[in-house]
N, C-alpha and C. Protein backbone atom coordinates (compact mmCIF):
# COMPACT_ATOMS: atom_id res chain seq x y z
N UNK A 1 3.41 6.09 11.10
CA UNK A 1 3.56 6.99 12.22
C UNK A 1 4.10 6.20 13.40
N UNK A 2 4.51 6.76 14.24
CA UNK A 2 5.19 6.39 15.02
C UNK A 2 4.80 6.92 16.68
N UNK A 3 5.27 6.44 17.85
CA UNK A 3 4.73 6.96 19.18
C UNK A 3 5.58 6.19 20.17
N UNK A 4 5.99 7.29 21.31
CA UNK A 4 6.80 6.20 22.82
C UNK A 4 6.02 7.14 23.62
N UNK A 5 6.35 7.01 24.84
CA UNK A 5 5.97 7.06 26.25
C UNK A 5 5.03 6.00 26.98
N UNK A 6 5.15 6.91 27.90
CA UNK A 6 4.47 5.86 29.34
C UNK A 6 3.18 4.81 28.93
N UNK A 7 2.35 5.21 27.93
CA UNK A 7 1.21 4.68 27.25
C UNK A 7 0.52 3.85 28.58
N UNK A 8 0.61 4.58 29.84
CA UNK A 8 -0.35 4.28 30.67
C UNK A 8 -2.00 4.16 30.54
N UNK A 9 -2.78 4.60 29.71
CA UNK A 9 -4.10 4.55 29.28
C UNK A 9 -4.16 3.83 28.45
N UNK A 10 -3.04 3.36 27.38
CA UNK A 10 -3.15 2.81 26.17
C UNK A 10 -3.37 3.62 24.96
N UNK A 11 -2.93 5.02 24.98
CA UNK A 11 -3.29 5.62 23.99
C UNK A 11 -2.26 5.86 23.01
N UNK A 12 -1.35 4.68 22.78
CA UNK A 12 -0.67 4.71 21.22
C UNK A 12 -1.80 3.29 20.85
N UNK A 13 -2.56 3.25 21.70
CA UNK A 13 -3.88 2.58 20.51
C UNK A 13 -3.06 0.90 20.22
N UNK A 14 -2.41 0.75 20.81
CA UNK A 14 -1.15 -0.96 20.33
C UNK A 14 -2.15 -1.57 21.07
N UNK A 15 -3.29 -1.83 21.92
CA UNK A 15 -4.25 -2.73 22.71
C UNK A 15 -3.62 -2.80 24.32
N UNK A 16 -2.25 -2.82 24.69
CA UNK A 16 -1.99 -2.57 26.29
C UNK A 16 -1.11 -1.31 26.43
N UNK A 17 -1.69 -1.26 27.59
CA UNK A 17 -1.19 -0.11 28.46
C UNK A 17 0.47 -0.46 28.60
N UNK A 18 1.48 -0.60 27.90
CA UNK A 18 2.63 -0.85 28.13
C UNK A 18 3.80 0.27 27.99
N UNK A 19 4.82 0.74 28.62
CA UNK A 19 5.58 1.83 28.21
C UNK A 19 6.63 1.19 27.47
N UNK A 20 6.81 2.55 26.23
CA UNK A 20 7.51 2.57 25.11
C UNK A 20 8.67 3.39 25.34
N UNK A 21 9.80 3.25 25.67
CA UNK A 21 11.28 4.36 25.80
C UNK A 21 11.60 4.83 24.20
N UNK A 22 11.35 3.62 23.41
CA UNK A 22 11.92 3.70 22.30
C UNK A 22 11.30 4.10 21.44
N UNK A 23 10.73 4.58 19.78
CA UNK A 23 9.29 4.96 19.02
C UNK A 23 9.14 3.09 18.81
N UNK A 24 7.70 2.91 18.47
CA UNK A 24 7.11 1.70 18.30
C UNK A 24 6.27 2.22 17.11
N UNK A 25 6.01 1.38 16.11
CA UNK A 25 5.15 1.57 14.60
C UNK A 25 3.64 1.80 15.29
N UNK A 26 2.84 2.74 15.00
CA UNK A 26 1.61 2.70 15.47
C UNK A 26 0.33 1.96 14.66
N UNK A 27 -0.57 1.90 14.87
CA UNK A 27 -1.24 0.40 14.45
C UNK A 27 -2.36 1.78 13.24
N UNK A 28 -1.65 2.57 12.38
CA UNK A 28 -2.60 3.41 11.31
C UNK A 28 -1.54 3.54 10.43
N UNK A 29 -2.55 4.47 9.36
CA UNK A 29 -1.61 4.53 8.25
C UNK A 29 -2.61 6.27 7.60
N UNK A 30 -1.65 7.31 7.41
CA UNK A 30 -2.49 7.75 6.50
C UNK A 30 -3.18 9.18 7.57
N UNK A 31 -2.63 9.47 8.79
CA UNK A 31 -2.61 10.12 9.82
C UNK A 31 -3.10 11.58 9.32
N UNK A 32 -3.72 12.31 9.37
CA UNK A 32 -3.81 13.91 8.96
C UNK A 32 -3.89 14.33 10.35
N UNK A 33 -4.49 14.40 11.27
CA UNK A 33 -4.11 15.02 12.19
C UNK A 33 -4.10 13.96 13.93
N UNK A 34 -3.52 14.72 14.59
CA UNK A 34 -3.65 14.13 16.50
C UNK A 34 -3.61 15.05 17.21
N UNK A 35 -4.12 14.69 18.12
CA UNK A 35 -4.84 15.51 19.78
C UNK A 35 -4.30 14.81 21.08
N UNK A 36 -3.83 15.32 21.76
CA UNK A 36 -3.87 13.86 22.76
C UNK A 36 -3.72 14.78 23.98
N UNK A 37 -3.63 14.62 25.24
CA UNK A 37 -3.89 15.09 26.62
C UNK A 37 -2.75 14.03 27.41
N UNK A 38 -3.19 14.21 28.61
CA UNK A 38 -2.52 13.37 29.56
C UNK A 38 -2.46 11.76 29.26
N UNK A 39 -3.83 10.96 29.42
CA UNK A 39 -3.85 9.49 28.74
C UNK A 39 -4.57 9.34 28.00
N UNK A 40 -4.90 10.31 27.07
CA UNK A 40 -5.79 9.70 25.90
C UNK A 40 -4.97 10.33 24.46
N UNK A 41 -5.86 9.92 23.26
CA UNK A 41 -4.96 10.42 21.93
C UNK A 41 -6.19 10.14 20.93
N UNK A 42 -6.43 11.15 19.89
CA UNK A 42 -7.30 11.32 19.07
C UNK A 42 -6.12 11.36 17.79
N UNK A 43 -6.63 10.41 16.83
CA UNK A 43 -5.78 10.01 15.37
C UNK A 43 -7.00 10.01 14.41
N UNK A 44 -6.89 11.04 13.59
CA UNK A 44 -7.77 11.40 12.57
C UNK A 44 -6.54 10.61 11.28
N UNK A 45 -7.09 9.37 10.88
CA UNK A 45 -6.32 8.45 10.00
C UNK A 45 -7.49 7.96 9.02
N UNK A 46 -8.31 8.43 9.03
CA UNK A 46 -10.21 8.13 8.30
C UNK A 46 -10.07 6.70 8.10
N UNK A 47 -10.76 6.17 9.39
CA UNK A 47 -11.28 6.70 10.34
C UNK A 47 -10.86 7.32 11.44
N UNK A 48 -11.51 7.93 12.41
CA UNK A 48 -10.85 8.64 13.65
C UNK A 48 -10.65 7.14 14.69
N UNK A 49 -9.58 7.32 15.28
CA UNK A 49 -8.97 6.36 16.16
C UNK A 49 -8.99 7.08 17.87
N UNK A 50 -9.62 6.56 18.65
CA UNK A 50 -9.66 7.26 19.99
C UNK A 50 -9.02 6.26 20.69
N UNK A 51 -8.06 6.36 21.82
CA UNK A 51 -7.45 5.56 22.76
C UNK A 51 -6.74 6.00 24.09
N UNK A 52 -7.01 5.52 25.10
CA UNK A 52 -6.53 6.27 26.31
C UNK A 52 -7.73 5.87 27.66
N UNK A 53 -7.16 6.19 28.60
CA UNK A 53 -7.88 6.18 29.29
C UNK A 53 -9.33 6.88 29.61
N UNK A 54 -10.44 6.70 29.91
CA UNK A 54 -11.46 7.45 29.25
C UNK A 54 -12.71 8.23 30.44
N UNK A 55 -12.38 7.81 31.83
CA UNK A 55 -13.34 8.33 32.53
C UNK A 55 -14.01 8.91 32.98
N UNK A 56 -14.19 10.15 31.96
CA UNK A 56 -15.05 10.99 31.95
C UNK A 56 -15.58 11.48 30.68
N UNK A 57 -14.93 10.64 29.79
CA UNK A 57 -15.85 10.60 28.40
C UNK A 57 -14.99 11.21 27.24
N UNK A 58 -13.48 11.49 27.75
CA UNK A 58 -12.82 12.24 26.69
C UNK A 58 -12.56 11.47 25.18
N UNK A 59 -12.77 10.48 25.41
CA UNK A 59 -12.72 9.83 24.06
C UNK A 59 -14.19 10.30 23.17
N UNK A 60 -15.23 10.70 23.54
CA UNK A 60 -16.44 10.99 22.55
C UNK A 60 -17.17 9.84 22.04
N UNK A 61 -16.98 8.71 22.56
CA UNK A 61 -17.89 7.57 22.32
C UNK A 61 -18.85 7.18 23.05
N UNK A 62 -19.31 8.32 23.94
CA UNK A 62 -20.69 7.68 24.53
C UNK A 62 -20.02 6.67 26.31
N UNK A 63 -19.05 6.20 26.05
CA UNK A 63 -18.27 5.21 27.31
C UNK A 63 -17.80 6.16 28.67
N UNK A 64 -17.81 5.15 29.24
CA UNK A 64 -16.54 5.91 30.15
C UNK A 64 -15.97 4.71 30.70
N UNK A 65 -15.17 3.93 29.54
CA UNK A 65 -14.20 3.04 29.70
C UNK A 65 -12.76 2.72 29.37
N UNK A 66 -11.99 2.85 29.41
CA UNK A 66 -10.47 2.67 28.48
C UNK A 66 -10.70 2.04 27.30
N UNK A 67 -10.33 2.12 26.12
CA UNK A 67 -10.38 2.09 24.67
C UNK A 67 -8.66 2.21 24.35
N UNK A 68 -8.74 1.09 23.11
CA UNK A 68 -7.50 1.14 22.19
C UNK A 68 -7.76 0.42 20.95
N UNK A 69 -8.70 1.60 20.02
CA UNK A 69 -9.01 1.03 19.08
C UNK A 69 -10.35 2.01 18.48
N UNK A 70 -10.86 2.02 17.00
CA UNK A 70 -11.46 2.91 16.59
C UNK A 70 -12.41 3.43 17.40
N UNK A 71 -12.59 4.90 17.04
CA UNK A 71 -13.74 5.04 17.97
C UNK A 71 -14.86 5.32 16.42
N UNK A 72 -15.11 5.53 15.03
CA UNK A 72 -15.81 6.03 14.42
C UNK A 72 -15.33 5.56 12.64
């Protein structure tokens, strides 16, 4: 799978917040479904992958911290 934009939260899940113009390989394999909002992104790849900016808990892990990397 694949992903570009601004990835201001970090939610193509690559570990920094860096913008992508171009598609970049995303760090799963095996994808059935995604969700994503303004800076966050939900990747159901079993396991579920949560990443984005998070301060009010939209990732579902209990945090309210930025994440790029499994949540489950």
């Amino acid at each position: 799978m694949s992903g570009l934009g601004a990835n201001q939260g970090g939610e193509l899940c690559l570990g920094k917040p860096k913008r992508h113009l171009t598609p970049v390989r995303l760090p799963f394999r095996h994808v059935t479904a995604v969700a994503g909002a303004f800076d966050h992104a939900l990747y159901d790849a079993r396991p579920v992958w949560a990443c984005g900016l998070n301060k009010l808990g939209e990732l579902g892990d209990g945090k309210t911290r930025s994440a790029s990397g499994r949540s489950g």
